[in-house]
N, C-alpha and C. Protein backbone atom coordinates (compact mmCIF):
# COMPACT_ATOMS: atom_id res chain seq x y z
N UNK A 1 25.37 75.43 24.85
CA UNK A 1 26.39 74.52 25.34
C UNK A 1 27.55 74.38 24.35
N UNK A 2 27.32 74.41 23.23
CA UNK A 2 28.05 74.14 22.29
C UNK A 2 29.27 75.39 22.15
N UNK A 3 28.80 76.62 22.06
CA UNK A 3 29.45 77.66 21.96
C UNK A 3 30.49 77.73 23.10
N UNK A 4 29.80 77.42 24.43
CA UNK A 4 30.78 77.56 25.70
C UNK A 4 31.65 76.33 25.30
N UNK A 5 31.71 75.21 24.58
CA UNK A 5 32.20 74.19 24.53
C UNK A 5 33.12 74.64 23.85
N UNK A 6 32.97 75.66 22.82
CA UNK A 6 34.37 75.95 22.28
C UNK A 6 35.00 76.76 22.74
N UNK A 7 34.76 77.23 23.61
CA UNK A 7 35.58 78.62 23.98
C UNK A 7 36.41 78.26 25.30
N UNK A 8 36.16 76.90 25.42
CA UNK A 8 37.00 76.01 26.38
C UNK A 8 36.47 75.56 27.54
N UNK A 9 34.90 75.67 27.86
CA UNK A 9 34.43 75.09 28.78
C UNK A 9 34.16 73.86 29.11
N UNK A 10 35.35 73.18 29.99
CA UNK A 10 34.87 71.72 29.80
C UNK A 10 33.93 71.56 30.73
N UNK A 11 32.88 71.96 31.52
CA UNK A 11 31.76 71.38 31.52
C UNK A 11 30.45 71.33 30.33
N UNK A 12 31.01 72.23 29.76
CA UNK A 12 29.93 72.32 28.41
C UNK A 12 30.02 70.72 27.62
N UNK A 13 31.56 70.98 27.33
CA UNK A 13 31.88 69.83 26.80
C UNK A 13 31.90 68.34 26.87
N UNK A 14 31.75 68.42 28.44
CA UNK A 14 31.36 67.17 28.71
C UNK A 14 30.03 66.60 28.83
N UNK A 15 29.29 67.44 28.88
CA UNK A 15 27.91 68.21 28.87
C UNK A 15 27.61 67.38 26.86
N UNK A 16 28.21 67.60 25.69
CA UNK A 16 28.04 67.06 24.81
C UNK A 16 28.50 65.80 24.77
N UNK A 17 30.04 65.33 24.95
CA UNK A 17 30.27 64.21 25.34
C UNK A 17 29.14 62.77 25.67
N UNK A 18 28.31 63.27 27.12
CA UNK A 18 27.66 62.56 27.67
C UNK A 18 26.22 62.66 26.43
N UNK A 19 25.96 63.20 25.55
CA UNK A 19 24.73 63.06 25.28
C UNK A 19 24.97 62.54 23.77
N UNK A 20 26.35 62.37 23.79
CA UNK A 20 26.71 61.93 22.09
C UNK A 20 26.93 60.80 22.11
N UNK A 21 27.91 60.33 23.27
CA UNK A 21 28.79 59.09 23.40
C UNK A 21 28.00 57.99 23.03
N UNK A 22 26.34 57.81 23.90
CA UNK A 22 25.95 56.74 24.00
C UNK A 22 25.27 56.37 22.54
N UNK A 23 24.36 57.04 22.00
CA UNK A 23 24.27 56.59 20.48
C UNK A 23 25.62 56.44 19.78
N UNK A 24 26.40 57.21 19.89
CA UNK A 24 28.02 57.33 19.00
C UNK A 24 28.46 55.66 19.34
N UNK A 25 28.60 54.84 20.21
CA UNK A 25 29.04 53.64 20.98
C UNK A 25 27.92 52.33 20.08
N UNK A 26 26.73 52.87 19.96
CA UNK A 26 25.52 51.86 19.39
C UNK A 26 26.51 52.02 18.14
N UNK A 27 26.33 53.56 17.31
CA UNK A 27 26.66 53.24 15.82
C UNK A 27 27.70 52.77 15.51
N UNK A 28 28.75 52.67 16.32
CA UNK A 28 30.00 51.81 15.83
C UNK A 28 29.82 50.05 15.89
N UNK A 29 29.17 50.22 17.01
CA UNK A 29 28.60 48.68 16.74
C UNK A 29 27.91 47.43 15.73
N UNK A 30 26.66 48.97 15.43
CA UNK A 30 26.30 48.75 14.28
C UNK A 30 27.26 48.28 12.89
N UNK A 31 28.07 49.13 12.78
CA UNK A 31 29.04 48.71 11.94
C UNK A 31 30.03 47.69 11.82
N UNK A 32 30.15 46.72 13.13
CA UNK A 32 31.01 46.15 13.80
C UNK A 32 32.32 46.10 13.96
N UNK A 33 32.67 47.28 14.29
CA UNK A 33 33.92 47.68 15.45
C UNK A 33 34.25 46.89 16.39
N UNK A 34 35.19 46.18 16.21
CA UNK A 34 36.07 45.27 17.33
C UNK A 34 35.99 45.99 18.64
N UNK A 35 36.34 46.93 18.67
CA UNK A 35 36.87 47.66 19.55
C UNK A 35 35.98 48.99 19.56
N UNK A 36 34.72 49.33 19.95
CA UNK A 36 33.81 50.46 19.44
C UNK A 36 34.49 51.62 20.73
N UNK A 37 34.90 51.24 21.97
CA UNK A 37 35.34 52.35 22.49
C UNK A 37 36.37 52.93 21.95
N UNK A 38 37.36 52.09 21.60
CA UNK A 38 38.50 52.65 21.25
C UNK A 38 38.00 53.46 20.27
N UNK A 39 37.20 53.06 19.11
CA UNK A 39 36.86 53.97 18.32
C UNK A 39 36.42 55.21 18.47
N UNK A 40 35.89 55.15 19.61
CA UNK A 40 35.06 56.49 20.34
C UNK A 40 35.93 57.58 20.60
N UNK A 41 36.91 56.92 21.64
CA UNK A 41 38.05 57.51 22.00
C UNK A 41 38.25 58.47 20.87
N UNK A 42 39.06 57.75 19.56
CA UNK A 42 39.49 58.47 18.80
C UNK A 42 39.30 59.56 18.20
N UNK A 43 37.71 59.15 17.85
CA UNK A 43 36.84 59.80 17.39
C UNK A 43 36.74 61.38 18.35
N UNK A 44 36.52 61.08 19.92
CA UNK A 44 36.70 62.23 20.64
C UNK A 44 37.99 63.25 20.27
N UNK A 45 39.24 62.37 20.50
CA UNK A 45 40.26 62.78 20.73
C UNK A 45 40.65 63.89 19.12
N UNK A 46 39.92 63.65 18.28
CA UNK A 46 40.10 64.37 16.84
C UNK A 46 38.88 65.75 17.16
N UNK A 47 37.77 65.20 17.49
CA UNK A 47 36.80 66.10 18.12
C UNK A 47 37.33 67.68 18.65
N UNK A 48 37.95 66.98 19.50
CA UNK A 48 38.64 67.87 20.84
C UNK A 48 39.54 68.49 19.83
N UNK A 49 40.65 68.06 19.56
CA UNK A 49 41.58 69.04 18.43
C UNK A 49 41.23 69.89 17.24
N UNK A 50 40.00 69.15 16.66
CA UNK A 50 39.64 70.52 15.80
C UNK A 50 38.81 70.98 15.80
N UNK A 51 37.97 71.14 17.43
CA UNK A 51 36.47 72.17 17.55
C UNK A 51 37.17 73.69 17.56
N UNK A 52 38.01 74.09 17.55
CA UNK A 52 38.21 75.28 17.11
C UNK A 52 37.88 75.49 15.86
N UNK A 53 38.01 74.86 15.09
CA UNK A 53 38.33 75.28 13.44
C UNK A 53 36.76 74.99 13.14
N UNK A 54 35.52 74.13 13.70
CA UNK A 54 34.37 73.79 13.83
C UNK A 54 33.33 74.90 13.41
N UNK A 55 32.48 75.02 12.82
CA UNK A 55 31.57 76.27 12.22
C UNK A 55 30.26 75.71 12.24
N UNK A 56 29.09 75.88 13.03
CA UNK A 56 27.62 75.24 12.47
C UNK A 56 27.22 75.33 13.96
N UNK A 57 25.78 75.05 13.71
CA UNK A 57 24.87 74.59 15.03
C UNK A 57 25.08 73.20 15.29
N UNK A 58 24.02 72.77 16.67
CA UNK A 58 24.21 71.91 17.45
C UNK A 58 23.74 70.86 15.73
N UNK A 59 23.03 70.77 15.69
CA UNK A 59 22.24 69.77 14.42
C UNK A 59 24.04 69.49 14.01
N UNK A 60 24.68 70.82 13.12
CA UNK A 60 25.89 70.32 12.29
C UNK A 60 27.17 69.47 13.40
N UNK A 61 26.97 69.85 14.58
CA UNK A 61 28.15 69.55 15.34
C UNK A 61 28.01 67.93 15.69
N UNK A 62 26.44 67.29 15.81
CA UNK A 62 26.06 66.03 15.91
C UNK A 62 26.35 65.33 14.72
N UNK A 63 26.03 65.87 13.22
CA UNK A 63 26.55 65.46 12.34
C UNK A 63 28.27 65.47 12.59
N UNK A 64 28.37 66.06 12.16
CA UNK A 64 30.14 66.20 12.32
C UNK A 64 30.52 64.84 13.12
N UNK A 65 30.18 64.93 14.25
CA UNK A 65 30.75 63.51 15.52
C UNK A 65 30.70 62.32 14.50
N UNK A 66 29.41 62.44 14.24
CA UNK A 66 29.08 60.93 13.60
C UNK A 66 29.79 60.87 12.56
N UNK A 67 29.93 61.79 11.34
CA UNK A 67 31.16 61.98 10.00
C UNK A 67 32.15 61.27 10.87
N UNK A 68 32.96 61.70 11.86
CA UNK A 68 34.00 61.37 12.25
C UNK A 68 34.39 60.07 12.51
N UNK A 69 33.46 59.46 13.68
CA UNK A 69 33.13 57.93 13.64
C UNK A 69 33.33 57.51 12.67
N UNK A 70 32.50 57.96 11.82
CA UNK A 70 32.55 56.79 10.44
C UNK A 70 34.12 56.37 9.89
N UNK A 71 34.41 57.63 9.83
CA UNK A 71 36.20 57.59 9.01
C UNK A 71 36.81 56.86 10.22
N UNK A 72 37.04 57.36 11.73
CA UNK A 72 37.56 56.46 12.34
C UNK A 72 37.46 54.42 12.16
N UNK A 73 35.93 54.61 11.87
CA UNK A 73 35.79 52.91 11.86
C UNK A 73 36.10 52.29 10.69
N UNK A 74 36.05 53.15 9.51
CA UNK A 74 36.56 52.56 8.53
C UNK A 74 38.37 52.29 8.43
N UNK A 75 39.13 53.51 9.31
CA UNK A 75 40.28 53.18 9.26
C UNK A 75 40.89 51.96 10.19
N UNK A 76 39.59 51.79 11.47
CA UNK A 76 39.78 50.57 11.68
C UNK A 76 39.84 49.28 11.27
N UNK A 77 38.59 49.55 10.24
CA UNK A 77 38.78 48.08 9.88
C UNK A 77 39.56 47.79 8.70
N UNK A 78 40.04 48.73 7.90
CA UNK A 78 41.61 48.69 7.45
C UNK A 78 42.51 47.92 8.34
N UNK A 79 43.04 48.51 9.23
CA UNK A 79 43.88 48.47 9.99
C UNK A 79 43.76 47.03 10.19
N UNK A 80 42.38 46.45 10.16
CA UNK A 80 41.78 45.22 11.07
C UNK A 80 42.11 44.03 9.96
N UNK A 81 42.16 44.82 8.90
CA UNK A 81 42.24 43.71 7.80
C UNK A 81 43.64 43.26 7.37
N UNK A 82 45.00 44.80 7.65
CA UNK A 82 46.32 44.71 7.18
C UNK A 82 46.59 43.38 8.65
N UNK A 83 45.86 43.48 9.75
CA UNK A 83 46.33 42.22 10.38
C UNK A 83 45.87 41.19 9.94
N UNK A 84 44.70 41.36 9.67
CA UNK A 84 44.28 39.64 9.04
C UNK A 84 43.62 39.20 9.97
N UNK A 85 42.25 40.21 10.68
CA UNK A 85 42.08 39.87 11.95
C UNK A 85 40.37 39.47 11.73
N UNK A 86 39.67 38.40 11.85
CA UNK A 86 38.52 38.54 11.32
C UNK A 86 37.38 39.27 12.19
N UNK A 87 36.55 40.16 11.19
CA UNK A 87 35.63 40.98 12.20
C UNK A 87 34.69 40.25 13.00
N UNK A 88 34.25 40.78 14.31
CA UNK A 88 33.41 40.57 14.70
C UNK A 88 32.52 41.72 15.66
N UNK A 89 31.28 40.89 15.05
CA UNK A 89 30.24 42.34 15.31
C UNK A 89 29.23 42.48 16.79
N UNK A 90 29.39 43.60 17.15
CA UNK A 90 29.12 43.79 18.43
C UNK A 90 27.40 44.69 18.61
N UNK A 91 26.91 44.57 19.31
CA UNK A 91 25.50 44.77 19.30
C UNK A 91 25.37 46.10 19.85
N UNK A 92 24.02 46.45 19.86
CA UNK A 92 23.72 48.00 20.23
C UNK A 92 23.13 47.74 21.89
N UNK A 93 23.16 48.56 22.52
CA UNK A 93 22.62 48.20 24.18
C UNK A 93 21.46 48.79 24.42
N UNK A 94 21.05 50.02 23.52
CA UNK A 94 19.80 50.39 23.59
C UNK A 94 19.55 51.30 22.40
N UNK A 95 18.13 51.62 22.02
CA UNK A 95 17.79 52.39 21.07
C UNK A 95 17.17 53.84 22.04
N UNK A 96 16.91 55.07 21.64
CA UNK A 96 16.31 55.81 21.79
C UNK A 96 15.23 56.00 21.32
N UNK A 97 13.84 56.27 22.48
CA UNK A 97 12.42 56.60 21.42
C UNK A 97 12.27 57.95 20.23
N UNK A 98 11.25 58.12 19.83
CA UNK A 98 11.02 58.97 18.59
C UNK A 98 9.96 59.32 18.94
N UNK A 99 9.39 60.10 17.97
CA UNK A 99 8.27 60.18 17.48
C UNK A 99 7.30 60.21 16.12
N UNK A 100 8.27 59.61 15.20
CA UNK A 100 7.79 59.05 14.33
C UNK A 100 7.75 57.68 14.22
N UNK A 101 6.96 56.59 13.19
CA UNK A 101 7.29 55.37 13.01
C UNK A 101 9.00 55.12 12.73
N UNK A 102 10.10 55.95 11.63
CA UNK A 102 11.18 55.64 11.44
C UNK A 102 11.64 55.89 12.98
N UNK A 103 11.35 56.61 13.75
CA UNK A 103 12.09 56.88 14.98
C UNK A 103 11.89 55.54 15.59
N UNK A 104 10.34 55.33 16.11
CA UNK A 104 10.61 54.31 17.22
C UNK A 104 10.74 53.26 16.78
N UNK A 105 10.98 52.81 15.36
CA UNK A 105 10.73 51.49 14.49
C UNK A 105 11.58 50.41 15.44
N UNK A 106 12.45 50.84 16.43
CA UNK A 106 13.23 50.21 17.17
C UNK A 106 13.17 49.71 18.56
N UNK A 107 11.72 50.82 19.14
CA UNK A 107 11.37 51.30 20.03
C UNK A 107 11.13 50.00 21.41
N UNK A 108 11.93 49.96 22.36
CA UNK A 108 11.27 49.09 23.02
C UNK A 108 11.91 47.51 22.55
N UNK A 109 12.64 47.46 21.85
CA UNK A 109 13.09 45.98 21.75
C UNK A 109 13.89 45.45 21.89
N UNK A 110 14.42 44.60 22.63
CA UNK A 110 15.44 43.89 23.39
C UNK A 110 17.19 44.13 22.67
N UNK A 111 18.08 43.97 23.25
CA UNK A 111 19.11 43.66 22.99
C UNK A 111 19.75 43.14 21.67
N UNK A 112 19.71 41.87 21.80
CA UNK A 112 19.46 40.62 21.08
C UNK A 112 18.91 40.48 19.87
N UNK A 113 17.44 40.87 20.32
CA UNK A 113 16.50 40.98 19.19
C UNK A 113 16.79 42.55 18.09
N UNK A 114 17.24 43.48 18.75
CA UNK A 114 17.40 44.67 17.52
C UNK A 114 18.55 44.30 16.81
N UNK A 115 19.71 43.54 17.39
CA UNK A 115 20.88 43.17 16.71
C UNK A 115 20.46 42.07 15.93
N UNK A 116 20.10 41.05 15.71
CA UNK A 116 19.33 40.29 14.91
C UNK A 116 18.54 41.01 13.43
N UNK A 117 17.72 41.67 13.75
CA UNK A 117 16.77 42.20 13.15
C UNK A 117 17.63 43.43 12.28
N UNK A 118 18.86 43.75 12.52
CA UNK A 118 19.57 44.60 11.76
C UNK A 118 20.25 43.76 10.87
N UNK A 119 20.67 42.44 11.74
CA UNK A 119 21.84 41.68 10.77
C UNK A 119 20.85 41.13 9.13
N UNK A 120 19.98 41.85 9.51
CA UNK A 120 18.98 41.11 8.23
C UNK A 120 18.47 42.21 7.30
N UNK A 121 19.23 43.05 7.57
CA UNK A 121 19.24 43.93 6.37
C UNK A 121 20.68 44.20 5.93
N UNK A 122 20.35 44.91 4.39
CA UNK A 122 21.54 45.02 3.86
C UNK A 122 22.44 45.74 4.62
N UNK A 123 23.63 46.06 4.16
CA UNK A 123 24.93 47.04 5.09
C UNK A 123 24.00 48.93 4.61
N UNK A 124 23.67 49.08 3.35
CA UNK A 124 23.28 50.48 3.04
C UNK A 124 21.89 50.53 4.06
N UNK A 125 21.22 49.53 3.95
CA UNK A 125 20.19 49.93 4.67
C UNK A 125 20.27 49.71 6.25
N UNK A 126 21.18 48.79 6.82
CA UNK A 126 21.25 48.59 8.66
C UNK A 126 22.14 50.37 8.68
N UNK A 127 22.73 50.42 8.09
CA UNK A 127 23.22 51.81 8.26
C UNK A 127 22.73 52.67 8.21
N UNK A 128 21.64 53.03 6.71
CA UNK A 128 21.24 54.14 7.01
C UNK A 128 19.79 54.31 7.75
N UNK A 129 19.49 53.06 8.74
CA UNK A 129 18.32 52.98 9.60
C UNK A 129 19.17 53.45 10.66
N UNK A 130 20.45 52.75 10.94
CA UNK A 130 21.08 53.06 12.58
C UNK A 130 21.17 54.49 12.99
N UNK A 131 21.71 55.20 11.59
CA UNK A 131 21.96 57.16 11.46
C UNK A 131 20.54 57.59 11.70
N UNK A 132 19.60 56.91 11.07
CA UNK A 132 18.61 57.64 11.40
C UNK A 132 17.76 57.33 12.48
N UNK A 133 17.89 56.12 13.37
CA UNK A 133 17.25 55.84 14.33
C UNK A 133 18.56 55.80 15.93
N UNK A 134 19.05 55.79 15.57
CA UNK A 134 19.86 55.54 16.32
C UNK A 134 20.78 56.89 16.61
N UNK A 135 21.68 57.85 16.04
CA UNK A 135 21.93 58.72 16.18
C UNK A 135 21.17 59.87 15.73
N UNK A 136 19.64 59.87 15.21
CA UNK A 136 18.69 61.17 15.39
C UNK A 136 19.10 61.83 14.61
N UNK A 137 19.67 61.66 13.31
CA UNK A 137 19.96 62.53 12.42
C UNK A 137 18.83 62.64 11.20
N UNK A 138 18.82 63.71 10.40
CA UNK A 138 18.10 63.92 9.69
C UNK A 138 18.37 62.94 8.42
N UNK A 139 17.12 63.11 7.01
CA UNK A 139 17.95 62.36 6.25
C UNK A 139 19.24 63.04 5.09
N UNK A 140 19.22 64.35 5.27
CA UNK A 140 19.95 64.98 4.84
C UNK A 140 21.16 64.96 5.25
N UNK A 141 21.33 64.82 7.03
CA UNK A 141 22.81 64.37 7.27
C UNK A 141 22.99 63.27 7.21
N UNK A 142 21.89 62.21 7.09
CA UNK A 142 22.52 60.72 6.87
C UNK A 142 23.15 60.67 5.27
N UNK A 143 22.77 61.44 4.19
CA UNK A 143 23.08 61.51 2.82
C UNK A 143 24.28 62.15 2.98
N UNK A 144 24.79 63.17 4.04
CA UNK A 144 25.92 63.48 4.07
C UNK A 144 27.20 62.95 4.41
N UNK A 145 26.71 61.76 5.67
CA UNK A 145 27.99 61.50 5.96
C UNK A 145 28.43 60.03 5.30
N UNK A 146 26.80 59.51 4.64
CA UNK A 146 27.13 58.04 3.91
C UNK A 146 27.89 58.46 2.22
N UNK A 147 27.34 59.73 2.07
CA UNK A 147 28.25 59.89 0.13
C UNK A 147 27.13 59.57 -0.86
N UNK A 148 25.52 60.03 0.17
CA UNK A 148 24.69 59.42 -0.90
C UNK A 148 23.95 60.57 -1.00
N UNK A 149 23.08 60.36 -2.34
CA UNK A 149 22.04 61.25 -2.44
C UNK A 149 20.91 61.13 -1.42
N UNK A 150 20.18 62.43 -1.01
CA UNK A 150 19.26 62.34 -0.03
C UNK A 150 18.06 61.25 -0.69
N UNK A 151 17.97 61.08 -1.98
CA UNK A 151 16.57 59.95 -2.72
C UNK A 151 17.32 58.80 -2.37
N UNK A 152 18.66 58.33 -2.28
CA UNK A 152 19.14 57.08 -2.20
C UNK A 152 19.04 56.80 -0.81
N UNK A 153 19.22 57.36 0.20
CA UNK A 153 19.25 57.25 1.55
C UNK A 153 17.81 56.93 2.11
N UNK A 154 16.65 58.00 1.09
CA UNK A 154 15.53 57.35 1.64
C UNK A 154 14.44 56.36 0.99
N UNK A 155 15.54 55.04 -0.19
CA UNK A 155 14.59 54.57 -0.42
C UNK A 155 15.61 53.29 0.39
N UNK A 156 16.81 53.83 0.71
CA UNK A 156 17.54 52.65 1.75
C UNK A 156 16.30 52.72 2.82
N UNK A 157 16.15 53.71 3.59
CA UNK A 157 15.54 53.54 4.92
C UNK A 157 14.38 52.92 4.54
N UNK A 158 13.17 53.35 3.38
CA UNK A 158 12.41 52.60 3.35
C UNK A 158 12.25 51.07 3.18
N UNK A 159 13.22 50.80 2.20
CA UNK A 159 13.43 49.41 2.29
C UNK A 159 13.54 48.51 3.58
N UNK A 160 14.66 49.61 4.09
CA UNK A 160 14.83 48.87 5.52
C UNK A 160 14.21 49.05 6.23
N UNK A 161 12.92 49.92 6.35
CA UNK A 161 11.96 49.25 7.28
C UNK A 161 11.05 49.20 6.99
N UNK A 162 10.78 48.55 5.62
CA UNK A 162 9.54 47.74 5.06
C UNK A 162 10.21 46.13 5.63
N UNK A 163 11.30 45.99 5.55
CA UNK A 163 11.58 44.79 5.83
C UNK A 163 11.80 44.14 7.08
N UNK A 164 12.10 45.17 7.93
CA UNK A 164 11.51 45.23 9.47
C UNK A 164 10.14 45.15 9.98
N UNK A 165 9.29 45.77 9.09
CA UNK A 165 7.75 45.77 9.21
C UNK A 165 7.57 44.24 8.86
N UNK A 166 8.25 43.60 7.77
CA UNK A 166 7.42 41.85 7.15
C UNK A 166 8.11 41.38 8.27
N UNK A 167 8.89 41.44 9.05
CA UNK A 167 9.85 40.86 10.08
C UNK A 167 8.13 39.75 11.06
N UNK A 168 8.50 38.28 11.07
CA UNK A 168 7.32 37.64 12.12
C UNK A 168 6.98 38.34 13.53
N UNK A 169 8.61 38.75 14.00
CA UNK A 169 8.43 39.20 15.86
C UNK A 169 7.51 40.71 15.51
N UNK A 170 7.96 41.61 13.99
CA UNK A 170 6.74 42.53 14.44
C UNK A 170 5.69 42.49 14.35
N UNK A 171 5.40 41.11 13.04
CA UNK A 171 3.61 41.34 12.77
C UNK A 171 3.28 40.52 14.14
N UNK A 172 3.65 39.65 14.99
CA UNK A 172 3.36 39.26 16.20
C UNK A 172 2.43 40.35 17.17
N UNK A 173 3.53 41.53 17.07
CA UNK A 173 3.22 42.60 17.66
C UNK A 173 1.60 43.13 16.96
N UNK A 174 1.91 43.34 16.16
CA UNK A 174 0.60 43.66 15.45
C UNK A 174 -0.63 42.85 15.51
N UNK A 175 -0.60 41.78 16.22
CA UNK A 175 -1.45 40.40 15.70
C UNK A 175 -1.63 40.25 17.41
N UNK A 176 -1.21 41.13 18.23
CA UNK A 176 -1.59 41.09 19.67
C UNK A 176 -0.28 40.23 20.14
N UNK A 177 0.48 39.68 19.89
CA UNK A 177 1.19 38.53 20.73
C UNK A 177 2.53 38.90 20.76
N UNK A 178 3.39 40.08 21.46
CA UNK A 178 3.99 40.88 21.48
C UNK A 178 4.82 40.25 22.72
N UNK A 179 4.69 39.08 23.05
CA UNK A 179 5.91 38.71 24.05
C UNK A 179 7.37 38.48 23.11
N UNK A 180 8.49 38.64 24.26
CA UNK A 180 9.36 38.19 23.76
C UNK A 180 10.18 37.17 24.60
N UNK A 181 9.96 35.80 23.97
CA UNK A 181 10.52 34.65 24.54
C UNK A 181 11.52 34.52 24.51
N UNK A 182 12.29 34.03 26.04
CA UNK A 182 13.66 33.63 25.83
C UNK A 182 14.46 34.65 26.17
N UNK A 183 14.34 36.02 26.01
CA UNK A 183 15.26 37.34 26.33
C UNK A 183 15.51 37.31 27.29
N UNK A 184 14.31 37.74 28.34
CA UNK A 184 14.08 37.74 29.64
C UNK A 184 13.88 39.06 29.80
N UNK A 185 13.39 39.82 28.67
CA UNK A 185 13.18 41.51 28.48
C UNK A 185 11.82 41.16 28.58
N UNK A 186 10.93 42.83 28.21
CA UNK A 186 9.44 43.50 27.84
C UNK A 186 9.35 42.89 26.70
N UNK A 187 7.85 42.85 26.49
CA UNK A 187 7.86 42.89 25.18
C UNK A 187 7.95 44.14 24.29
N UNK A 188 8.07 44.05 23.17
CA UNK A 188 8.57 45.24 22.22
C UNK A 188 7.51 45.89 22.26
N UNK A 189 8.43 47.15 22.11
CA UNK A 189 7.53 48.60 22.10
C UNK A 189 5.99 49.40 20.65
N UNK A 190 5.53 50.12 21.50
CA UNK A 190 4.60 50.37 20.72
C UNK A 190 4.92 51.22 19.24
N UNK A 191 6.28 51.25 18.90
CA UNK A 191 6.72 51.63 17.42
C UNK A 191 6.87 50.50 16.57
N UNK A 192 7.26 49.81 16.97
CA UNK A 192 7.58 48.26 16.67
C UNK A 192 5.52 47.95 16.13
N UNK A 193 4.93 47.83 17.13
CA UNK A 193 3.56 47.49 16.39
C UNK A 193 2.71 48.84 15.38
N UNK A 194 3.43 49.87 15.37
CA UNK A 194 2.73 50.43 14.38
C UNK A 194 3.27 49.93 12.98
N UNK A 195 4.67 49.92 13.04
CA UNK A 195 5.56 49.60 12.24
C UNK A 195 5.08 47.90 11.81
N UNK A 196 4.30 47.36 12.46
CA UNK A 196 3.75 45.99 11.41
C UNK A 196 2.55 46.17 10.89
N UNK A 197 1.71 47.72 11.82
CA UNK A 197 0.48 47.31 10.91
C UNK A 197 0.91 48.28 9.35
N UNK A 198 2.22 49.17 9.85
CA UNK A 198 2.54 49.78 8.36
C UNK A 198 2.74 48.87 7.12
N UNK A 199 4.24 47.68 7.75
CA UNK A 199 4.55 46.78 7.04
C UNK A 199 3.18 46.20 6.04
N UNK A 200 1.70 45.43 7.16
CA UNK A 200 0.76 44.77 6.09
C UNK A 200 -0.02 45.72 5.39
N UNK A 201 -0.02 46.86 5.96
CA UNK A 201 -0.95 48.22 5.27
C UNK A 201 -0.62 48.72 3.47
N UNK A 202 0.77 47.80 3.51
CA UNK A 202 1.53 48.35 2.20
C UNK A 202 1.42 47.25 1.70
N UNK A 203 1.36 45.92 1.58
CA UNK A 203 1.64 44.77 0.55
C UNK A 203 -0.07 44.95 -0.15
């Protein structure tokens, strides 16, 4: 898909579009982007102009999107600050499952509740959990597009989800009582309770 995508096929391309956009839309959120479409937009619209000059597999081309995002949102919130505009942060609408504990550590849990549960970690670590749970990147491209070493990135992620694991709503999960009151969602998913019996497995 990717190859026909450059050689000008826009169904290919839209074909990536549709399978990028919707994590690409969470991670700007994550970051809190006023405006996360617009960001998207942009982010496309730079996409589109220099996939010619573009070199790598699908893995590098997913990286790449997300590199891009990032610089887009940071020039936003420049931009956000020469107005004097105060941020405000916008939530993720869904996570994607995994198949590891870091994958589904998210797996299955409400709205509300994953945006919460991020705002309670640091900025290095809600970030480099979102890259890696959220846009499916390795930790090698999360070290790439954050400016960190691949050991710094993964003692961020661990941190951040050791501290998701001590989190009450997951050991709940773990402890059998896995409703979630008040949402009006499921209760949280079965990554979420491995991820608390990891959390007490380690203290």
């Amino acid at each position: 898909m990717l190859a026909r995508a450059r050689s000008g096929d826009e169904a290919a391309f839209l074909g990536l579009w549709r399978s990028l956009q919707p994590p690409l839309l969470r991670y700007l959120r994550v970051l809190g982007c006023d405006d996360p479409d617009d960001v998207a937009s942009e982010t496309w619209l730079q996409v589109v102009r220099d996939l010619h000059r573009f070199d790598g597999d699908d893995g590098d081309f997913r990286r790449w999107v997300f590199t891009v995002g990032r610089h887009r949102a940071i020039d936003a919130a420049r931009a956000r600050l020469r107005r004097r505009v105060s941020p405000v942060a916008d939530g993720l609408d869904s996570l994607p499952d995994g198949q590891t504990v870091e994958d589904q550590v998210l797996d299955g849990m409400s709205v509300r509740k994953a945006i919460a549960m991020l705002a309670g970690l640091s900025q290095d670590q809600a970030e480099a959990v979102a890259l890696r749970v959220i846009a499916g990147l390795d930790t090698l491209a999360v070290a790439s597009i954050l400016g960190k070493s691949p050991g710094a990135v993964r003692v961020a992620l661990h941190r951040g989800l050791r501290a998701l694991a001590a989190d009450p709503r997951v050991q709940a999960l773990a402890s059998g009582t896995a409703a979630d009151p008040g949402l009006g969602g499921p209760a949280l998913g079965p990554g979420l309770l491995a991820l608390g019996e990891v959390g007490r497995s380690e203290r």
